[in-house]
Structure formats: C-alpha cells, structure tokens
PDB file of N, CA and C in Angstrom:
ATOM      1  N   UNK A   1     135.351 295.330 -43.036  1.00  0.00           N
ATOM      2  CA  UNK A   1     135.360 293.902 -43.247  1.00  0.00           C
ATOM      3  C   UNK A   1     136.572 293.548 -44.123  1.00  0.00           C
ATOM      4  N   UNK A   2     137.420 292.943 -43.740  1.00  0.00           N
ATOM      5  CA  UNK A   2     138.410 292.076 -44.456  1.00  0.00           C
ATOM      6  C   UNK A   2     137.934 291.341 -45.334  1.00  0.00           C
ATOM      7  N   UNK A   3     138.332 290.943 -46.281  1.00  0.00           N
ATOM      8  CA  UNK A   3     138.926 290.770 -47.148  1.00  0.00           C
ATOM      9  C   UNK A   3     139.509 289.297 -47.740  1.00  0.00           C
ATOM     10  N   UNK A   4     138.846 287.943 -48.130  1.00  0.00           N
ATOM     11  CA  UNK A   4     140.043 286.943 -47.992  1.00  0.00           C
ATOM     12  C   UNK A   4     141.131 287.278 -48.875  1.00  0.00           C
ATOM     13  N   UNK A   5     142.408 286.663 -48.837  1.00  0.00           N
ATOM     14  CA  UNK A   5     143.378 286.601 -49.515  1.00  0.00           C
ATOM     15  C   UNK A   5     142.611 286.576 -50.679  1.00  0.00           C
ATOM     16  N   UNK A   6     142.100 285.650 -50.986  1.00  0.00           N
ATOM     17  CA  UNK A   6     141.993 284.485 -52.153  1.00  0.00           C
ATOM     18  C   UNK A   6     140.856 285.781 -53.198  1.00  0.00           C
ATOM     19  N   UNK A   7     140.826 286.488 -52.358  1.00  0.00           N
ATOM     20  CA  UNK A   7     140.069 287.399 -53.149  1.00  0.00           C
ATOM     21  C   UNK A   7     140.027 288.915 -53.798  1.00  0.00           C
ATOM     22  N   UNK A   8     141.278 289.104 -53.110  1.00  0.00           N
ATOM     23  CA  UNK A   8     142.017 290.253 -52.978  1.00  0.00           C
ATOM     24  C   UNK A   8     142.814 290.282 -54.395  1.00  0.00           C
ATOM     25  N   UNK A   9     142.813 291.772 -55.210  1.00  0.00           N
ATOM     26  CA  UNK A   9     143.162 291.876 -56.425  1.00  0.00           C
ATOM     27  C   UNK A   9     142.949 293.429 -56.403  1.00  0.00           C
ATOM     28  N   UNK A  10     143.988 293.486 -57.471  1.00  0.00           N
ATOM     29  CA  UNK A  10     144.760 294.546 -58.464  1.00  0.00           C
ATOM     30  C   UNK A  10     144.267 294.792 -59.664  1.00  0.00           C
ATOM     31  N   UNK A  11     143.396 295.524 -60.477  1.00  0.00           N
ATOM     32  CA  UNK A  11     143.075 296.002 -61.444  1.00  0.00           C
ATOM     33  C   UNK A  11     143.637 297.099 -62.056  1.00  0.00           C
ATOM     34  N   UNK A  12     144.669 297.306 -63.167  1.00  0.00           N
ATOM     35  CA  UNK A  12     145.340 298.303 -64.250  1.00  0.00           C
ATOM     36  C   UNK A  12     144.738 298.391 -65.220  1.00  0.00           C
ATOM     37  N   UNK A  13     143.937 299.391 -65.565  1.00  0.00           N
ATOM     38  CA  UNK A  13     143.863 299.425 -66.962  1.00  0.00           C
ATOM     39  C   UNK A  13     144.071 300.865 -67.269  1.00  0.00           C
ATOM     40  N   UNK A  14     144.659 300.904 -68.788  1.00  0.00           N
ATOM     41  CA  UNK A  14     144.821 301.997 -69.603  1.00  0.00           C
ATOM     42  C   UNK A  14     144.018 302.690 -70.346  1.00  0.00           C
ATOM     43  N   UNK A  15     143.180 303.598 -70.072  1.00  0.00           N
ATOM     44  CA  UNK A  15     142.361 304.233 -71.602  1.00  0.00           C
ATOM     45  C   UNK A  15     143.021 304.966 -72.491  1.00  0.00           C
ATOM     46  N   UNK A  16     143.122 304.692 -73.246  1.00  0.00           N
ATOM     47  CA  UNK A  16     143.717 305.419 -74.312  1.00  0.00           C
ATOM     48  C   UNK A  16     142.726 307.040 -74.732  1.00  0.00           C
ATOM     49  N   UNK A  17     141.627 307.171 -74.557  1.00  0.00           N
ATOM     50  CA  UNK A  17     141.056 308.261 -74.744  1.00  0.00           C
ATOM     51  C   UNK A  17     141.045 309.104 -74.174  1.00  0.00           C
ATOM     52  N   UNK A  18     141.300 308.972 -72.961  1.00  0.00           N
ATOM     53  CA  UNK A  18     141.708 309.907 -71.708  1.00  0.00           C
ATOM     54  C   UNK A  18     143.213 309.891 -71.644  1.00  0.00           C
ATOM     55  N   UNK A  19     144.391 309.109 -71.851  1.00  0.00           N
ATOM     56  CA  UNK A  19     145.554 309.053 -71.603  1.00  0.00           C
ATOM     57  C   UNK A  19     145.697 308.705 -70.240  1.00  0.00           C
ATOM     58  N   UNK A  20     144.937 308.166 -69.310  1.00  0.00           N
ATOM     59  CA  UNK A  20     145.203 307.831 -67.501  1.00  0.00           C
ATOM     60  C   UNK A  20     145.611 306.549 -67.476  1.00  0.00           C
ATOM     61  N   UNK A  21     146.094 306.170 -66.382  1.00  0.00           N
ATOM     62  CA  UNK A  21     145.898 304.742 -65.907  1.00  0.00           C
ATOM     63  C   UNK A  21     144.499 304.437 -65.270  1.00  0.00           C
ATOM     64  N   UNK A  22     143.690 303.912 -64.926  1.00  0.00           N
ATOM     65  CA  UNK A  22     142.910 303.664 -63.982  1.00  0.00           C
ATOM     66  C   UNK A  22     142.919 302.220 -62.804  1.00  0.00           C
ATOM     67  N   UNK A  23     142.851 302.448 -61.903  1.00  0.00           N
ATOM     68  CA  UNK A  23     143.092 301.382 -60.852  1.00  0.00           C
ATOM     69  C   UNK A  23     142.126 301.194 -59.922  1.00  0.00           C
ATOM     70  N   UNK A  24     142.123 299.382 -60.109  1.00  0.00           N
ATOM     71  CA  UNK A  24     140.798 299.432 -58.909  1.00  0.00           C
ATOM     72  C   UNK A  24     141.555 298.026 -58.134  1.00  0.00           C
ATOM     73  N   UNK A  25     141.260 298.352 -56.583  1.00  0.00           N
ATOM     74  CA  UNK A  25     141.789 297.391 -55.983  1.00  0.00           C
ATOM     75  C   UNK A  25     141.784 297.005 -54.933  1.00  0.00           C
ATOM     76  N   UNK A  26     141.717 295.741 -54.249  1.00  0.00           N
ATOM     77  CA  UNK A  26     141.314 295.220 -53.185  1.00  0.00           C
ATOM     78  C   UNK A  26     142.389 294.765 -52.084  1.00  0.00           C
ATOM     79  N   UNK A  27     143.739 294.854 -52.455  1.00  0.00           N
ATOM     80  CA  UNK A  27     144.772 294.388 -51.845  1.00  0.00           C
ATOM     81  C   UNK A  27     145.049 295.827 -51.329  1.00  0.00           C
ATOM     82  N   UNK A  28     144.807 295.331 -50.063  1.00  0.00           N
ATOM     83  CA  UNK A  28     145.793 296.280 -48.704  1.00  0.00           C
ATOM     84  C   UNK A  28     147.077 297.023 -49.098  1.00  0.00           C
ATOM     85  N   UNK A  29     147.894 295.957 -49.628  1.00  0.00           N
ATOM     86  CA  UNK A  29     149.407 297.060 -49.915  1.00  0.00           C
ATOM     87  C   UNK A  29     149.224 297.839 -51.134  1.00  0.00           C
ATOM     88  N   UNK A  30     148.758 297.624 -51.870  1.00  0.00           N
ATOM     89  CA  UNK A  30     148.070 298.594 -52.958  1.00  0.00           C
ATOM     90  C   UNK A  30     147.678 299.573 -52.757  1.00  0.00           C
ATOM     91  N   UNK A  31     146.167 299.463 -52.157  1.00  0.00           N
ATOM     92  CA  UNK A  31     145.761 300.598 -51.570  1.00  0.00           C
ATOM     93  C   UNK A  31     146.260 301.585 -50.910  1.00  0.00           C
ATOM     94  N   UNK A  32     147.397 301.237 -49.932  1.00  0.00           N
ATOM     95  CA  UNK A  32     148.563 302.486 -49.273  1.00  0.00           C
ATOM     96  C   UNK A  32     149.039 303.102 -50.613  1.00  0.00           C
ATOM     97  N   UNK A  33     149.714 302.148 -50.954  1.00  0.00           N
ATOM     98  CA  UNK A  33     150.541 302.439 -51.918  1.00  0.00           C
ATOM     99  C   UNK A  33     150.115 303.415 -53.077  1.00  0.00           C
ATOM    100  N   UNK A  34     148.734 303.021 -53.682  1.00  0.00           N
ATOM    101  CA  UNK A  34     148.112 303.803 -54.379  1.00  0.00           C
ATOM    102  C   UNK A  34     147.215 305.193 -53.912  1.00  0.00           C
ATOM    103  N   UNK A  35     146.925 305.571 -52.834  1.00  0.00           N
ATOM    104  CA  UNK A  35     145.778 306.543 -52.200  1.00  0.00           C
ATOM    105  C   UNK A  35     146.713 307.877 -52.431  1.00  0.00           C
ATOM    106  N   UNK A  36     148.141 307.935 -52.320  1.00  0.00           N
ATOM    107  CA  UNK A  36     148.991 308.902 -52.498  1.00  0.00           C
ATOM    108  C   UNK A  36     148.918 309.585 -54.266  1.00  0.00           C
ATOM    109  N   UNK A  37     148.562 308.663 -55.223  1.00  0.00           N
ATOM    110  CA  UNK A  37     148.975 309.005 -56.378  1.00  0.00           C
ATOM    111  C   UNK A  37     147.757 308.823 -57.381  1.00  0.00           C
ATOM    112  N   UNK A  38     146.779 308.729 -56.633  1.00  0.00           N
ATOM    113  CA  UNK A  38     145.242 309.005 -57.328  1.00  0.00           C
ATOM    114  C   UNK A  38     145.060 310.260 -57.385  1.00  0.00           C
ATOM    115  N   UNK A  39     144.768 310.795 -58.390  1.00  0.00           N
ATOM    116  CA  UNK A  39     144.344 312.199 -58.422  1.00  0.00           C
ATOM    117  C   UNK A  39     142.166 312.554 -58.714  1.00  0.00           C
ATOM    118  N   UNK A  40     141.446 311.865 -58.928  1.00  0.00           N
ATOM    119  CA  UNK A  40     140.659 311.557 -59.244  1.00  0.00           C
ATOM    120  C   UNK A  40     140.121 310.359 -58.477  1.00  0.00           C
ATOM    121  N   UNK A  41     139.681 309.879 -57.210  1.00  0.00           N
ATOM    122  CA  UNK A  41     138.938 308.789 -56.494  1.00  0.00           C
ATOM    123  C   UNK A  41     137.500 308.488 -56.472  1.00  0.00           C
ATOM    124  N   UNK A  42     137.775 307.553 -57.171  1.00  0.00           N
ATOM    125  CA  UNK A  42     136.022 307.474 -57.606  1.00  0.00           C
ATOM    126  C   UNK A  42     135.140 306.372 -56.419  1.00  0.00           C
ATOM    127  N   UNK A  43     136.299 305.658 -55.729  1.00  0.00           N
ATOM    128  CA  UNK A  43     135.717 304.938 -53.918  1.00  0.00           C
ATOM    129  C   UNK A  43     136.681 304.717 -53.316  1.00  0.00           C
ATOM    130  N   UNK A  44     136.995 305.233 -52.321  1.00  0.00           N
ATOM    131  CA  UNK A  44     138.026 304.869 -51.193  1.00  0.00           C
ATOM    132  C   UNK A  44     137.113 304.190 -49.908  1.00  0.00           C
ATOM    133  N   UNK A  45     137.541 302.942 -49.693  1.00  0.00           N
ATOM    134  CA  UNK A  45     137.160 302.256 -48.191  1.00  0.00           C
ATOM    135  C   UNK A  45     138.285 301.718 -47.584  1.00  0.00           C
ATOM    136  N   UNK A  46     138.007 301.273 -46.565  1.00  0.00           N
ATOM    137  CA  UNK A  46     139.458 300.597 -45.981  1.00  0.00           C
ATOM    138  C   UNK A  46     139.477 299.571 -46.711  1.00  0.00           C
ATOM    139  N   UNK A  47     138.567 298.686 -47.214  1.00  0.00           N
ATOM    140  CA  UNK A  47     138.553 297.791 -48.413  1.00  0.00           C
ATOM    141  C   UNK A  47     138.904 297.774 -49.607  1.00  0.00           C
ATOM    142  N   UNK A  48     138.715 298.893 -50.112  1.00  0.00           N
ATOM    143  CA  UNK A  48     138.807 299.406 -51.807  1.00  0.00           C
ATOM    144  C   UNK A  48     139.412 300.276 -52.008  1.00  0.00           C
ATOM    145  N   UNK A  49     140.528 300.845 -53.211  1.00  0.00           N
ATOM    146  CA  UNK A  49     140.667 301.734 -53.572  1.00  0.00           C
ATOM    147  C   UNK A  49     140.067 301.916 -55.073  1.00  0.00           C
ATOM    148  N   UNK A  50     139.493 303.155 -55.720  1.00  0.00           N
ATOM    149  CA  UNK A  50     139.942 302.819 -56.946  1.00  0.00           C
ATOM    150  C   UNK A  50     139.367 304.550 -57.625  1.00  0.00           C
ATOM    151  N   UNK A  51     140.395 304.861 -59.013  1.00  0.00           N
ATOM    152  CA  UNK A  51     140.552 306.004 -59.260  1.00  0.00           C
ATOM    153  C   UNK A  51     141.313 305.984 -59.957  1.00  0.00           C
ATOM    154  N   UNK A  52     141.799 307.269 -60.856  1.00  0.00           N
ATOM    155  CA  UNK A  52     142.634 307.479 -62.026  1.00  0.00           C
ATOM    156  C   UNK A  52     143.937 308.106 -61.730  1.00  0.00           C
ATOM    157  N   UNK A  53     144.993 307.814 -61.928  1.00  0.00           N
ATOM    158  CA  UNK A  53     146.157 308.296 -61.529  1.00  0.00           C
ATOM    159  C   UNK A  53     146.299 309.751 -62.076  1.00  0.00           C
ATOM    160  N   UNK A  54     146.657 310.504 -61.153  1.00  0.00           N
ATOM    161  CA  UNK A  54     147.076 311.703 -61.112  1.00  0.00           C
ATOM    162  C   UNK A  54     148.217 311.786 -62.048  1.00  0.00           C
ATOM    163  N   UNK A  55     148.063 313.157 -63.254  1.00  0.00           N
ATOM    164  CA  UNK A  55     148.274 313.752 -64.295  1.00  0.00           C
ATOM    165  C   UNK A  55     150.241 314.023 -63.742  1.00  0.00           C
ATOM    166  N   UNK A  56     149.798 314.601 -62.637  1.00  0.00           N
ATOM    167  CA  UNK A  56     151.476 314.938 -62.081  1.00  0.00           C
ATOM    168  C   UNK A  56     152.179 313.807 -62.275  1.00  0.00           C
ATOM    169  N   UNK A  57     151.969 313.002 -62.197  1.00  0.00           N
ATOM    170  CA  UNK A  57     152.523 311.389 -61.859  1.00  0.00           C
ATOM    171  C   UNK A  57     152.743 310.943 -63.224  1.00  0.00           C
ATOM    172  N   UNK A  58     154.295 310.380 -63.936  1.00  0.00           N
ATOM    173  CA  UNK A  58     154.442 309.750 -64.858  1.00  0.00           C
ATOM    174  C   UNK A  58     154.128 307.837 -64.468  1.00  0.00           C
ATOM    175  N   UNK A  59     153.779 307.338 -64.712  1.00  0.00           N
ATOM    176  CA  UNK A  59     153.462 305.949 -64.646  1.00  0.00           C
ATOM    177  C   UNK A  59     153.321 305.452 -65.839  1.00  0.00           C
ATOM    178  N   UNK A  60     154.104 303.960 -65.827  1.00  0.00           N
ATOM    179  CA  UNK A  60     153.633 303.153 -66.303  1.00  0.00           C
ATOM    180  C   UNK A  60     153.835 301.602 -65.380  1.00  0.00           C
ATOM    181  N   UNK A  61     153.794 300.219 -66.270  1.00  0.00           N
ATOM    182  CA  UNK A  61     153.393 298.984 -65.798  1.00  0.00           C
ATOM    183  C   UNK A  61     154.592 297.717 -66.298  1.00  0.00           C
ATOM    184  N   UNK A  62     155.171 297.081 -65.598  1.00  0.00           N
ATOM    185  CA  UNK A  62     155.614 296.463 -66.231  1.00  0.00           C
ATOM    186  C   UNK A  62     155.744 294.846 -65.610  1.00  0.00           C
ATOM    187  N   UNK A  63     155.873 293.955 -65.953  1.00  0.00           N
ATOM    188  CA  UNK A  63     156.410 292.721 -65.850  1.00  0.00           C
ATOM    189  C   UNK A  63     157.423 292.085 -66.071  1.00  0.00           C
ATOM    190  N   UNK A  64     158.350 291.488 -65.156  1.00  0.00           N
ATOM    191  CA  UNK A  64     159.761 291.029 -65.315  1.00  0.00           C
ATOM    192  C   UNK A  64     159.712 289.633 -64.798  1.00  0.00           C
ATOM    193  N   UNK A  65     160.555 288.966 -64.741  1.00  0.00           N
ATOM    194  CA  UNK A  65     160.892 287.542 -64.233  1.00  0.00           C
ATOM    195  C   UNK A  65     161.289 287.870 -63.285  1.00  0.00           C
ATOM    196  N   UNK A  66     161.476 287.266 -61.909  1.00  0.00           N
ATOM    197  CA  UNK A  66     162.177 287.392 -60.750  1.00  0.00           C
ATOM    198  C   UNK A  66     163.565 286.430 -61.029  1.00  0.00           C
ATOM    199  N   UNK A  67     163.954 287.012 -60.683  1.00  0.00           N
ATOM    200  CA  UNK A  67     165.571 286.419 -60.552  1.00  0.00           C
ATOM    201  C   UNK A  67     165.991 285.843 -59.421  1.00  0.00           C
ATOM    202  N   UNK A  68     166.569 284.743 -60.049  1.00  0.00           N
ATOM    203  CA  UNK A  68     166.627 283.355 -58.841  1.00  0.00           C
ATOM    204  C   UNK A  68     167.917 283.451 -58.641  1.00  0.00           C
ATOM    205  N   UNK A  69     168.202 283.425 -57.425  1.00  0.00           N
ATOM    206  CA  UNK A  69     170.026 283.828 -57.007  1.00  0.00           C
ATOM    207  C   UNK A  69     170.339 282.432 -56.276  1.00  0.00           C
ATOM    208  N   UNK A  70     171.549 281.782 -56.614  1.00  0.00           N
ATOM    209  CA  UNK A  70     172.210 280.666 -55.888  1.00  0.00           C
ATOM    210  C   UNK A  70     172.751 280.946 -54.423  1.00  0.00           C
ATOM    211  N   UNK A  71     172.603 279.703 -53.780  1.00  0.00           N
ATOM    212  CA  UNK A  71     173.036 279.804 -52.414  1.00  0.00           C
ATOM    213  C   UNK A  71     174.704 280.863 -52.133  1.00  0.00           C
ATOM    214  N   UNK A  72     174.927 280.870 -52.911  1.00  0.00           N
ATOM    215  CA  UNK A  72     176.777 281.560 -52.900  1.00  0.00           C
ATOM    216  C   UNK A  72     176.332 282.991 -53.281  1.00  0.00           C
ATOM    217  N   UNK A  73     175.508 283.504 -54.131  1.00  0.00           N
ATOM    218  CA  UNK A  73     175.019 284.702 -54.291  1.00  0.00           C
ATOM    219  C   UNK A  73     173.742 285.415 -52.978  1.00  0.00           C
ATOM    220  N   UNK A  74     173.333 284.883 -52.873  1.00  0.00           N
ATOM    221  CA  UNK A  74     172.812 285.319 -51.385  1.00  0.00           C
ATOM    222  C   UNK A  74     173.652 285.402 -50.049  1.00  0.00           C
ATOM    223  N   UNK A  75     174.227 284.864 -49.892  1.00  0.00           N
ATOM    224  CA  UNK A  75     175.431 284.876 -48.984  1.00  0.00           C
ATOM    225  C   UNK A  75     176.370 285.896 -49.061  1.00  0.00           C
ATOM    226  N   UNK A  76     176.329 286.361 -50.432  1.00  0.00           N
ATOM    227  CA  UNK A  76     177.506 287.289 -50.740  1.00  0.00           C
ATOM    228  C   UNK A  76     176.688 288.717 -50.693  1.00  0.00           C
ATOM    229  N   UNK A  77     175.249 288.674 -50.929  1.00  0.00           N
ATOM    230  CA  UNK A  77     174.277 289.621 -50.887  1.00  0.00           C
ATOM    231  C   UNK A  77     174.572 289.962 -49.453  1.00  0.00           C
ATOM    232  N   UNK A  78     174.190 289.058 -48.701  1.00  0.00           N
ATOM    233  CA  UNK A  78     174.142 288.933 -47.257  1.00  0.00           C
ATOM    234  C   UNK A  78     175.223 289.800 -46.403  1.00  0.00           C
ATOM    235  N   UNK A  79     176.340 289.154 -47.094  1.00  0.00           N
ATOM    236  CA  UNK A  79     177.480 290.214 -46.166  1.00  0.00           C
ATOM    237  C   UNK A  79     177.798 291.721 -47.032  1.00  0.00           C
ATOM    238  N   UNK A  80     177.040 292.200 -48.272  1.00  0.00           N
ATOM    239  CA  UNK A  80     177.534 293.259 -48.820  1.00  0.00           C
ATOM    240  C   UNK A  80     176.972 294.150 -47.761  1.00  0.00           C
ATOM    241  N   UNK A  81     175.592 293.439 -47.371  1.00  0.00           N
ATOM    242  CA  UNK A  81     174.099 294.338 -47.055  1.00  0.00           C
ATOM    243  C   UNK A  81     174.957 294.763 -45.480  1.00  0.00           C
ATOM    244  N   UNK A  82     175.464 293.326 -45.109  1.00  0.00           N
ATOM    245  CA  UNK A  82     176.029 293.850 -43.437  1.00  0.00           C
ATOM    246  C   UNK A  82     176.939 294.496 -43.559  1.00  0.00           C
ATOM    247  N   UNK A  83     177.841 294.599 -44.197  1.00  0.00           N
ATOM    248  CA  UNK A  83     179.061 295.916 -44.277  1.00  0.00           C
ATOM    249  C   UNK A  83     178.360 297.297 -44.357  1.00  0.00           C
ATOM    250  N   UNK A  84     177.293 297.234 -45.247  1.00  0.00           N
ATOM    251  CA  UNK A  84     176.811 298.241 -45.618  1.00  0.00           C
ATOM    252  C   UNK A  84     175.904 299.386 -44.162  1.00  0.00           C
ATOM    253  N   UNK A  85     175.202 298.182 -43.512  1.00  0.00           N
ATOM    254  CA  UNK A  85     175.155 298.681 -42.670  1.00  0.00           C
ATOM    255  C   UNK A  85     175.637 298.970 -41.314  1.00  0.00           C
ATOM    256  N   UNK A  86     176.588 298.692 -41.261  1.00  0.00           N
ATOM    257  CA  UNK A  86     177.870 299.000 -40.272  1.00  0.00           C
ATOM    258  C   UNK A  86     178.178 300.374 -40.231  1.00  0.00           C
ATOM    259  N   UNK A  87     178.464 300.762 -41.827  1.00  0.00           N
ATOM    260  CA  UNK A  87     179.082 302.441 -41.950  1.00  0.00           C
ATOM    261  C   UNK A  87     178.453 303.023 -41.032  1.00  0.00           C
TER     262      UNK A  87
END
C-alpha cells in the first residue's frame, strides 16, 4: 500500500549511548537509499524502512541553504555540463 505524499517522512535520530544514527522512514527514495547502509533492521516493508546505521559506515547529518543561481549562471552551468559531455 502506498503511501500519500503528504505523509511520507524521514526520521534521524542520534543516541548518544549507543553512538548510532537511527532511522525510520516512509519516503521511497530513502528507503533505497537507506536499506544498503543499515546494519541492524528492526522493519523493512516496501513501505517502511527503519534501523540503525551500520558501524562500517561513517555518517553524519547536515543542513544547508540551497543556492539560488541567476538566469546567466544556469546557462553557463548548462553549456559547461554540454561540453562536458561531448568528451
């Protein structure tokens, strides 16, 4: 069963007593993203992931601003990307 958007979420948290991350989560690209680097799965569904990140794995979390590029900077993005893929 899917899932609405509107309901779909990402859970991070840190224990400090264990030293893990733990992750629980309802968003689809997550879940790919995360099923590789759980070492410990405490429910996997096609719905859910959620589990403690694997010890091998350095992780952490962060938050940035997205960066807003002007019409002349995308354009210039634009043709670096097409040269680039020409080679």
């Amino acid at each position: 069963m899917k899932l609405p958007r509107s309901e779909q979420e990402t859970i991070v948290i840190f224990d400090v007593e264990v030293g893990k991350w733990h992750i629980d989560t309802t968003y689809p690209t997550h879940i790919r993203k995360y099923a590789e680097l759980l070492g410990e799965i405490e429910e996997k569904t096609e719905d859910r992931l959620a589990g403690w990140i694997d010890e091998q794995y350095s992780s952490s979390f962060s938050v940035k601003k997205r960066r807003k590029l002007t019409d002349e900077q995308r354009k210039e993005y634009g043709e670096r990307l097409k040269r680039s893929r020409a080679l």
